[in-house]
PDB file of N, CA and C in Angstrom:
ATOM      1  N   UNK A   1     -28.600 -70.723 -19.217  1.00  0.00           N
ATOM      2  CA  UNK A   1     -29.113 -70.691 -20.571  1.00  0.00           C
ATOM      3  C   UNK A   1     -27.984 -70.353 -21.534  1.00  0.00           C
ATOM      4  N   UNK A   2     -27.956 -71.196 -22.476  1.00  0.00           N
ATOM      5  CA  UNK A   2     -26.801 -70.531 -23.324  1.00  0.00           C
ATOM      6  C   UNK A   2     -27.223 -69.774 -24.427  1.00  0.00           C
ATOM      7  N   UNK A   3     -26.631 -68.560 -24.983  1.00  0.00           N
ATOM      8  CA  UNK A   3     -27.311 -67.550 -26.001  1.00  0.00           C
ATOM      9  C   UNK A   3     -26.540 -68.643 -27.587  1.00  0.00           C
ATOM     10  N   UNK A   4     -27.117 -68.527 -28.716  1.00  0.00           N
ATOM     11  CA  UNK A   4     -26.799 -68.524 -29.502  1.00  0.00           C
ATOM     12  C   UNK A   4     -25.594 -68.153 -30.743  1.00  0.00           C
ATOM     13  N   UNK A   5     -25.514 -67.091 -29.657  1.00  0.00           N
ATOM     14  CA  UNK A   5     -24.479 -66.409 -29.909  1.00  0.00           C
ATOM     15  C   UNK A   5     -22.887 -66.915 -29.768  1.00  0.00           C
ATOM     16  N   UNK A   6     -23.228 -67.482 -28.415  1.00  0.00           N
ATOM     17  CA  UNK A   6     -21.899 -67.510 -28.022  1.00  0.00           C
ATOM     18  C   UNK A   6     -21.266 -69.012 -28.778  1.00  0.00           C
ATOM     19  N   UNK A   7     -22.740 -69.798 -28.668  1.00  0.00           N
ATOM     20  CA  UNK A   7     -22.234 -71.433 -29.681  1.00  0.00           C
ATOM     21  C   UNK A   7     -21.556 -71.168 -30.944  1.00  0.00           C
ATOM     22  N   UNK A   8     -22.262 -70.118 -31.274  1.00  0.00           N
ATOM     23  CA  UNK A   8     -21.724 -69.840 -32.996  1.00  0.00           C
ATOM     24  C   UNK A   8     -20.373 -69.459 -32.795  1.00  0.00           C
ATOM     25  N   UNK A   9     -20.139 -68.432 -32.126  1.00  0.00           N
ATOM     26  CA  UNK A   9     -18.732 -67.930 -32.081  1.00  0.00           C
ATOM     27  C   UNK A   9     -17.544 -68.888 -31.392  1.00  0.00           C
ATOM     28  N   UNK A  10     -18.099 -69.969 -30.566  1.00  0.00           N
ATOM     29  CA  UNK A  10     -17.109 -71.188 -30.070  1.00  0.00           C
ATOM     30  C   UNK A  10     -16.841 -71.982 -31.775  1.00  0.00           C
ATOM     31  N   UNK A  11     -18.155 -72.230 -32.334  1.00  0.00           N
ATOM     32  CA  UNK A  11     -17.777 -73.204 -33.792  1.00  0.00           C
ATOM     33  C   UNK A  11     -17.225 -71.934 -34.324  1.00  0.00           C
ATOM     34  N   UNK A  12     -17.153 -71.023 -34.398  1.00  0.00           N
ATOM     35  CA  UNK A  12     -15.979 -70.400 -35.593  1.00  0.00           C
ATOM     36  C   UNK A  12     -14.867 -70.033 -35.109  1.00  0.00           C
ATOM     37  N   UNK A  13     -14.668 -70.260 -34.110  1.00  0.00           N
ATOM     38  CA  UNK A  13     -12.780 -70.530 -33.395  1.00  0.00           C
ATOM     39  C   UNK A  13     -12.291 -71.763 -33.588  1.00  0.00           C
ATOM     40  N   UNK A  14     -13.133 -72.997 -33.494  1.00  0.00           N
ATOM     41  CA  UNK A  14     -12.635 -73.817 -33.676  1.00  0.00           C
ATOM     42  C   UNK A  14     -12.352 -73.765 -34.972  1.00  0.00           C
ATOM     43  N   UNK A  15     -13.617 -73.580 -36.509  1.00  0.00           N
ATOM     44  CA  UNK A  15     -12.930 -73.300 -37.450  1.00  0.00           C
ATOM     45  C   UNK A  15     -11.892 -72.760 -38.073  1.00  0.00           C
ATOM     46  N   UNK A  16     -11.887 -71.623 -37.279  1.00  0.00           N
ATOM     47  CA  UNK A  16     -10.759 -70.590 -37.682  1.00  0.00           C
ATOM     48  C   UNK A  16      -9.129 -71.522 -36.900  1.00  0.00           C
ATOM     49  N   UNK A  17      -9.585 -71.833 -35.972  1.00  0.00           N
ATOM     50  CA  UNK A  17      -8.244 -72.635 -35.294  1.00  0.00           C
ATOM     51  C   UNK A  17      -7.641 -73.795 -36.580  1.00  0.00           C
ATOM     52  N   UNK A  18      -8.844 -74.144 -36.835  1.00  0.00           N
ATOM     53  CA  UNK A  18      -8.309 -75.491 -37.747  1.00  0.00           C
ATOM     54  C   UNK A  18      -7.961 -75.240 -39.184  1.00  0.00           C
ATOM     55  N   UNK A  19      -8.552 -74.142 -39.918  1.00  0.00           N
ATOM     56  CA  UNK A  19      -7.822 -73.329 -40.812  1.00  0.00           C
ATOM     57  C   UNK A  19      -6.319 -73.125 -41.151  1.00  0.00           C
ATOM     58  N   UNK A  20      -6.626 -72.446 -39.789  1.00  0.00           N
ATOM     59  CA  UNK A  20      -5.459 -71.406 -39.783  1.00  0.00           C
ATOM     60  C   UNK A  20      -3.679 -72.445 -38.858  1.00  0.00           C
ATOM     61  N   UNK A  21      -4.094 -73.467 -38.616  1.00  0.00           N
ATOM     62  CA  UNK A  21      -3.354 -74.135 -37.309  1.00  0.00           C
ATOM     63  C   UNK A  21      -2.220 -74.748 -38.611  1.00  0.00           C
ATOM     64  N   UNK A  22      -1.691 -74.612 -39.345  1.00  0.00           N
ATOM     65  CA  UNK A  22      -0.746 -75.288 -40.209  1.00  0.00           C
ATOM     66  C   UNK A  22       0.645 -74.766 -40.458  1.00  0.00           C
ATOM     67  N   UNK A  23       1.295 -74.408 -39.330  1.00  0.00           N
ATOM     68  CA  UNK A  23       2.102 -74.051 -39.166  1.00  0.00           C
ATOM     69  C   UNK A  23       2.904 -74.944 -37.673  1.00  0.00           C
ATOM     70  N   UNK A  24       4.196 -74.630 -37.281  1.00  0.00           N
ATOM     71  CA  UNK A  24       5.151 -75.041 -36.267  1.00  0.00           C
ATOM     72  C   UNK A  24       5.285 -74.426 -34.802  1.00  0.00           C
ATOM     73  N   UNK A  25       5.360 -75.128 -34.017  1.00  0.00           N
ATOM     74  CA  UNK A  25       4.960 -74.098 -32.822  1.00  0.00           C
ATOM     75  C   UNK A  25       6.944 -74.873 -32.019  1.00  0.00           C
ATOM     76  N   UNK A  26       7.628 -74.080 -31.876  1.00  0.00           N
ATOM     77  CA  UNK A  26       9.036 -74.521 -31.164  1.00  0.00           C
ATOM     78  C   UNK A  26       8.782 -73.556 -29.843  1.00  0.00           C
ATOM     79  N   UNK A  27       9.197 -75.091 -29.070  1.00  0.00           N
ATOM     80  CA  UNK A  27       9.318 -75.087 -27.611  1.00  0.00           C
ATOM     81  C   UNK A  27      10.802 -75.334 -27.373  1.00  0.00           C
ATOM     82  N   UNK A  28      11.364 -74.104 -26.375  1.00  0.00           N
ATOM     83  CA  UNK A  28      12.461 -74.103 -26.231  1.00  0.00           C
ATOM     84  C   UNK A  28      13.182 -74.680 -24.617  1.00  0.00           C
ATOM     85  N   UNK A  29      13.951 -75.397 -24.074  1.00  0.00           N
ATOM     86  CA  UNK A  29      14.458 -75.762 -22.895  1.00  0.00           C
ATOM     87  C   UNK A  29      15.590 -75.303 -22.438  1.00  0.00           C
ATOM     88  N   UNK A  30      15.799 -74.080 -21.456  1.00  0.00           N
ATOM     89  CA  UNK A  30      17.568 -73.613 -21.156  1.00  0.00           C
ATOM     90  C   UNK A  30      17.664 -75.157 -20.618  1.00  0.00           C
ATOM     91  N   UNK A  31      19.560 -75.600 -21.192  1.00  0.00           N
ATOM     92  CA  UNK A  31      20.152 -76.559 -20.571  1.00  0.00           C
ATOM     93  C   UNK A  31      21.369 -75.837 -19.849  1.00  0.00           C
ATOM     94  N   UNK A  32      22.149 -75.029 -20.038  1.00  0.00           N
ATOM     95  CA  UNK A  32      23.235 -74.571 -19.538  1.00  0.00           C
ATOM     96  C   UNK A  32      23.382 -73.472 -19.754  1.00  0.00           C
ATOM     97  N   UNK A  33      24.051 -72.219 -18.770  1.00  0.00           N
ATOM     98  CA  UNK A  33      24.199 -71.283 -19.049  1.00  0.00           C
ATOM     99  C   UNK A  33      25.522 -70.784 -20.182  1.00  0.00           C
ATOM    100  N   UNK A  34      24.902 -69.749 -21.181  1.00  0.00           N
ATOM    101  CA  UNK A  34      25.932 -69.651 -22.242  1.00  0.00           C
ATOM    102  C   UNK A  34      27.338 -68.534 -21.382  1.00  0.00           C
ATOM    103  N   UNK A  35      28.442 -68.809 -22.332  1.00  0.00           N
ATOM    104  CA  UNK A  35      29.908 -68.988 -21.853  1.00  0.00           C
ATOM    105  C   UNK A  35      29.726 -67.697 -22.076  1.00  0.00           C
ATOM    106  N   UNK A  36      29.070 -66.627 -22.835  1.00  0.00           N
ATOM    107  CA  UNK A  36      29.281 -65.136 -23.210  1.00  0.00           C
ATOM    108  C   UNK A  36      27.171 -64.502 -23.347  1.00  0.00           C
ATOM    109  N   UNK A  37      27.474 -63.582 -23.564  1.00  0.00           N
ATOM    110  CA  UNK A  37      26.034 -62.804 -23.841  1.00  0.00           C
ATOM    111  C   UNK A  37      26.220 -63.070 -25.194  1.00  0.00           C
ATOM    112  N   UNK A  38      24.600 -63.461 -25.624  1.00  0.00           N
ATOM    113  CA  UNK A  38      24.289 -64.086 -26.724  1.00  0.00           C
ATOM    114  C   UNK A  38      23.972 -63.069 -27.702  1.00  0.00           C
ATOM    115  N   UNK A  39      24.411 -63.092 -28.957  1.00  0.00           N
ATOM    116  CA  UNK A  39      24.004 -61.976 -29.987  1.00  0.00           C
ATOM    117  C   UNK A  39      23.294 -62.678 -30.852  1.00  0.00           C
ATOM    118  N   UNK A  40      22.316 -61.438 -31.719  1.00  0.00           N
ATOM    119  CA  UNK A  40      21.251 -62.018 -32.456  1.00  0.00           C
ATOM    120  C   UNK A  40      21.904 -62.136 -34.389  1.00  0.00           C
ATOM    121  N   UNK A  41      21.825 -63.565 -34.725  1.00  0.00           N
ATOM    122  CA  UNK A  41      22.066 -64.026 -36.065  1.00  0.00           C
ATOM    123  C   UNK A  41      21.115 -63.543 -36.971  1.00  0.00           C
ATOM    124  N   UNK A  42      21.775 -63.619 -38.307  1.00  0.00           N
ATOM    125  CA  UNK A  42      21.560 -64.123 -39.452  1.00  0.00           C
ATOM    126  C   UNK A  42      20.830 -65.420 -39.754  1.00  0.00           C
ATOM    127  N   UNK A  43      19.576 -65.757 -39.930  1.00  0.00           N
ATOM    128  CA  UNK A  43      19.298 -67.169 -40.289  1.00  0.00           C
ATOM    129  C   UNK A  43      20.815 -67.750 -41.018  1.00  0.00           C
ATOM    130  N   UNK A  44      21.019 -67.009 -42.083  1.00  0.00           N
ATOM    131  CA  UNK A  44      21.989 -67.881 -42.960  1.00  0.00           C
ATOM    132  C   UNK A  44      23.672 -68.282 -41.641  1.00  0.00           C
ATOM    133  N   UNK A  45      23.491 -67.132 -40.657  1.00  0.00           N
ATOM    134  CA  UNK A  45      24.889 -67.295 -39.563  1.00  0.00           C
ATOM    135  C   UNK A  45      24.462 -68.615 -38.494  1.00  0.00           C
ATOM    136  N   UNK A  46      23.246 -69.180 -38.610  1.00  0.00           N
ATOM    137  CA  UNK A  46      23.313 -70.363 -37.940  1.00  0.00           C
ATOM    138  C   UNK A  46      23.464 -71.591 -38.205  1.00  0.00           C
ATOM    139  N   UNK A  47      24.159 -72.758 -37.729  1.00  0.00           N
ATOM    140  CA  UNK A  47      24.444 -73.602 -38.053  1.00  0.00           C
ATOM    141  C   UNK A  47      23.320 -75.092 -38.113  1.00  0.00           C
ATOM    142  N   UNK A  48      23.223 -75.608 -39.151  1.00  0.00           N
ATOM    143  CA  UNK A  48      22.729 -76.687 -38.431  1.00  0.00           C
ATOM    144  C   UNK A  48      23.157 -78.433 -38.889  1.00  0.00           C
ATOM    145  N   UNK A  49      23.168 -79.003 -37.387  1.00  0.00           N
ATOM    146  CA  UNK A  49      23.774 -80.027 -37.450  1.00  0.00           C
ATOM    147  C   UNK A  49      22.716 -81.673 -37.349  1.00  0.00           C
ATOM    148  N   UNK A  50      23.174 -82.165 -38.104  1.00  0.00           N
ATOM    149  CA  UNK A  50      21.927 -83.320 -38.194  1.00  0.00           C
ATOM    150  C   UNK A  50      22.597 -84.711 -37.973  1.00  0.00           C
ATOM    151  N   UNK A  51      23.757 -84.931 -38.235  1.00  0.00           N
ATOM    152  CA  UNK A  51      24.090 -86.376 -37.973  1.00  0.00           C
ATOM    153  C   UNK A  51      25.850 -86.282 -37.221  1.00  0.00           C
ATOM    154  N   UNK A  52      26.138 -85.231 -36.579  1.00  0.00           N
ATOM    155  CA  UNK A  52      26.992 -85.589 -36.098  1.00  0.00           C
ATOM    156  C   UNK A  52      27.258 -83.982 -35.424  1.00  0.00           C
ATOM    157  N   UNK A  53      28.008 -83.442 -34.172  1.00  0.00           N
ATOM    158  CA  UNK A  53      28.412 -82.329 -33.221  1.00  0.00           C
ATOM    159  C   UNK A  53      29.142 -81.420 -34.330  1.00  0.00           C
ATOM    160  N   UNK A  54      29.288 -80.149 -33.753  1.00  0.00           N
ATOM    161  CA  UNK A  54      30.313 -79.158 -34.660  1.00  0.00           C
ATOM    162  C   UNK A  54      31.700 -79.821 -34.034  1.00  0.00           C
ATOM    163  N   UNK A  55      32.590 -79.493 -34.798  1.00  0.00           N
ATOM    164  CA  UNK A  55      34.133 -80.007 -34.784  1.00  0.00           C
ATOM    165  C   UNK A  55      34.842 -78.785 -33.926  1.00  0.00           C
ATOM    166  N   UNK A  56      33.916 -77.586 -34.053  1.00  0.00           N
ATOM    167  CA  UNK A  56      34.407 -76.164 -32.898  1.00  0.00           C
ATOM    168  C   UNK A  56      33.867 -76.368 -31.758  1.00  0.00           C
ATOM    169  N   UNK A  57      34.421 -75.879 -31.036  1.00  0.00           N
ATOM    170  CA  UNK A  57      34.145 -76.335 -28.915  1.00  0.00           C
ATOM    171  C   UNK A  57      32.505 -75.541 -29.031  1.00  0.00           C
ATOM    172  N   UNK A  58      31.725 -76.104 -28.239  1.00  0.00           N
ATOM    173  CA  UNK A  58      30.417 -75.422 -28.315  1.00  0.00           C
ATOM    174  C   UNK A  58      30.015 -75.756 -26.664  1.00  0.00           C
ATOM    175  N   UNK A  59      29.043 -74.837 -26.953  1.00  0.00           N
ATOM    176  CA  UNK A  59      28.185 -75.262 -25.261  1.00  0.00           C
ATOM    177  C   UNK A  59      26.269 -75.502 -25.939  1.00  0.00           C
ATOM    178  N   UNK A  60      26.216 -76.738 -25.162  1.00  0.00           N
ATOM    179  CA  UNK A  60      24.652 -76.596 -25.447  1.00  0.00           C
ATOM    180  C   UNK A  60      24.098 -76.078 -24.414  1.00  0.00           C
ATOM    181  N   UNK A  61      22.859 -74.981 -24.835  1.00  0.00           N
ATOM    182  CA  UNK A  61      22.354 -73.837 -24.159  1.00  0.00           C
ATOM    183  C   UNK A  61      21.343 -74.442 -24.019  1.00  0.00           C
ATOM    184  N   UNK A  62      20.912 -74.986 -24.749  1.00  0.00           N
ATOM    185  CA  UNK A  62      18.824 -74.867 -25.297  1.00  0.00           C
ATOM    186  C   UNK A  62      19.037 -75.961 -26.009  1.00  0.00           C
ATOM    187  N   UNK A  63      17.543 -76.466 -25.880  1.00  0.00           N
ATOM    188  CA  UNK A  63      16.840 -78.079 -26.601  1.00  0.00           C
ATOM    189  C   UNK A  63      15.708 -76.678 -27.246  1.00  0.00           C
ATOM    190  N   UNK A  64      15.760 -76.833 -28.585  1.00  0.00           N
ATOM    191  CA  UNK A  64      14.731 -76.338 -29.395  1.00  0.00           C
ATOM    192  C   UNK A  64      13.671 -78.036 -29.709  1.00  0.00           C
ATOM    193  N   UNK A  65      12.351 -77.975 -29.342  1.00  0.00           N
ATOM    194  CA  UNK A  65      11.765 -78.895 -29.944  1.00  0.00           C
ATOM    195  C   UNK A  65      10.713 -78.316 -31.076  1.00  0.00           C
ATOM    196  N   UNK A  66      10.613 -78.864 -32.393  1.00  0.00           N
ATOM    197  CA  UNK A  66       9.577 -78.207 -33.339  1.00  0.00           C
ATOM    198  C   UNK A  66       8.340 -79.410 -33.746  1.00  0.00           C
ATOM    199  N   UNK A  67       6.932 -78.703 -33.352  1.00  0.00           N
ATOM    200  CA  UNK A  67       6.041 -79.633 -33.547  1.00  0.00           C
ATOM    201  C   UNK A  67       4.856 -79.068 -34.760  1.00  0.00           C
ATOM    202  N   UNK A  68       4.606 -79.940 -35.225  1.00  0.00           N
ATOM    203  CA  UNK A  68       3.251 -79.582 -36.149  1.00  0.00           C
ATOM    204  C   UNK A  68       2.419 -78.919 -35.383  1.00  0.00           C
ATOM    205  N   UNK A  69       1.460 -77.736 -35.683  1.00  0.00           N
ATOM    206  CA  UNK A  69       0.107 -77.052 -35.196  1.00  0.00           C
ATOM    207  C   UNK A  69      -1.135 -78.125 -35.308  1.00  0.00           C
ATOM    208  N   UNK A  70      -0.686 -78.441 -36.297  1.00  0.00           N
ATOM    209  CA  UNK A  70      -2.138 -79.127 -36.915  1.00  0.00           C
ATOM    210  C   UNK A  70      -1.462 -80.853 -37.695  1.00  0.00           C
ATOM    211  N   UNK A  71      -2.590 -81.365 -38.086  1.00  0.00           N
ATOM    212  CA  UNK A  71      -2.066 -83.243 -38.958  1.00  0.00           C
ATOM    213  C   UNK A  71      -2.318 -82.395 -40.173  1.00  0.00           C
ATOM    214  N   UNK A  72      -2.759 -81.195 -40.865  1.00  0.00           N
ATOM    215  CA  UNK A  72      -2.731 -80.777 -42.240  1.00  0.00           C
ATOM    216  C   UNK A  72      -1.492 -80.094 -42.318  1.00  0.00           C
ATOM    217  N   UNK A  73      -0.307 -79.498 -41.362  1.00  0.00           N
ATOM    218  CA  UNK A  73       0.585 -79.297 -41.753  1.00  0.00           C
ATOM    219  C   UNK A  73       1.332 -80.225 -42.575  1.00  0.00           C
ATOM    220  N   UNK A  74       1.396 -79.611 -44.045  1.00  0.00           N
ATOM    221  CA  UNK A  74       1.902 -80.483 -44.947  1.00  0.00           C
ATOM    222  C   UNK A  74       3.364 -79.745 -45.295  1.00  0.00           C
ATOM    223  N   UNK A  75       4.127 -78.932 -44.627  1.00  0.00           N
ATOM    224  CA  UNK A  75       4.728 -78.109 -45.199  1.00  0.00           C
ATOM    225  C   UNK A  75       6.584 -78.941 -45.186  1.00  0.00           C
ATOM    226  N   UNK A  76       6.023 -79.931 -44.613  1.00  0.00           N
ATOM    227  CA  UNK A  76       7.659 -80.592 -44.816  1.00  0.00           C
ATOM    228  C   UNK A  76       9.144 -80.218 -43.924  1.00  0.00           C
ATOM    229  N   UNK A  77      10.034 -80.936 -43.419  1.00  0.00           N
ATOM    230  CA  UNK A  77      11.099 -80.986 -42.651  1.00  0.00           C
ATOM    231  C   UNK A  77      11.949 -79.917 -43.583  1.00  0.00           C
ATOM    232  N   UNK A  78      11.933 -79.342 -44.496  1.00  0.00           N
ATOM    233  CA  UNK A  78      12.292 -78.383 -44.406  1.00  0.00           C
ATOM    234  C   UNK A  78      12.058 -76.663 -43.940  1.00  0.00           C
ATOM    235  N   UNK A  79      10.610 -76.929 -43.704  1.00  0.00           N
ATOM    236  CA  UNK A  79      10.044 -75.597 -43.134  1.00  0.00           C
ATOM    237  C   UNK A  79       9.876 -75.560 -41.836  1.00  0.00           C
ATOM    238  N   UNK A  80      10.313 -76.869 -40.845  1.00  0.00           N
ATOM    239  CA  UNK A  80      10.553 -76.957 -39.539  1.00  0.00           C
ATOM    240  C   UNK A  80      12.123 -76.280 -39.403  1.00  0.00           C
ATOM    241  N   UNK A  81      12.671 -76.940 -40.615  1.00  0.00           N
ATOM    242  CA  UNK A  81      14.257 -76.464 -40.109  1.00  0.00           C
ATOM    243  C   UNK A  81      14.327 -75.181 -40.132  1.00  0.00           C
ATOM    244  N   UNK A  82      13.403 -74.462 -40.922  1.00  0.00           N
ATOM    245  CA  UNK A  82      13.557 -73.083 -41.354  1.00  0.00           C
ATOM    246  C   UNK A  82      13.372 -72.443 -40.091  1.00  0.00           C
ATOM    247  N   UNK A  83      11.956 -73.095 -39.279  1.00  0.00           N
ATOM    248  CA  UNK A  83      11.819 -72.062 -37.957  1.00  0.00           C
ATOM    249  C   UNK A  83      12.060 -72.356 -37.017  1.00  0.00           C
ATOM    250  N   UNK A  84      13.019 -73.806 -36.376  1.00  0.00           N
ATOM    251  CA  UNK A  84      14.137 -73.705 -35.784  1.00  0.00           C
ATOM    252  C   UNK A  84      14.975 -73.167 -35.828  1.00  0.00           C
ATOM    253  N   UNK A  85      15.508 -72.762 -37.326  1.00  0.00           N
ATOM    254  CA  UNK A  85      16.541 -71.900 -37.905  1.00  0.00           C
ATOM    255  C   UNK A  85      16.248 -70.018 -36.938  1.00  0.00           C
ATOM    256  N   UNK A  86      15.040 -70.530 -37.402  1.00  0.00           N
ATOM    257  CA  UNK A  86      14.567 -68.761 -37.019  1.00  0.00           C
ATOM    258  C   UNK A  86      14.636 -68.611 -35.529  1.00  0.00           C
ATOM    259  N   UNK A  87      14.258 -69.198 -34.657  1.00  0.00           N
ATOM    260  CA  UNK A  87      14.315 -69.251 -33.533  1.00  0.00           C
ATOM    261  C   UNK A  87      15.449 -69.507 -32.831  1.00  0.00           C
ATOM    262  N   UNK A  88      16.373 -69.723 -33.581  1.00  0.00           N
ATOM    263  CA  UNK A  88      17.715 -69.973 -32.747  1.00  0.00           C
ATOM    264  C   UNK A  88      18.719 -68.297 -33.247  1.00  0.00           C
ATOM    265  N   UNK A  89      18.071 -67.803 -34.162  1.00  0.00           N
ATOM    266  CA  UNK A  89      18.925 -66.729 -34.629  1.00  0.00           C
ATOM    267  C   UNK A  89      18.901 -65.198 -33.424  1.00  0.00           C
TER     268      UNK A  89
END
């Protein structure tokens, strides 16, 4: 038997999910182990590169991927970069 209760409170998670879901969710992948112990940045101390490698020797560590929560995230490729930004600091 299902109580009433519990239907209502499944439709207001989903509401509340779909509300509230407009934000970026980054999934991160180790690729290689880093050359030193990693210290924690400055958003503004991280770099970011979009159409071509840094020109300084680097190691890639991590595949950051950043995805929409929701299709109403309207918040634009710059507020992905922001919390890639954040997540790499």
């Amino acid at each position: 038997m299902v109580r009433p209760v519990r239907v209502g409170g499944f439709l207001l998670a989903i509401g509340l999910a779909t509300v509230t879901g407009c934000g970026y969710s980054v999934y991160q992948t180790g690729l290689n182990r880093p050359p030193h112990a990693l210290v924690s940045r400055t958003l503004e101390e991280v770099d970011v590169f979009t159409l071509a490698p840094s020109t300084r020797p680097y190691v890639e560590v991590a595949l950051l991927e950043a995805h929409a929560d929701s299709v109403f995230s309207d918040s634009g490729p710059a507020a992905m970069i922001r919390e890639l930004r954040r997540c790499s600091a």
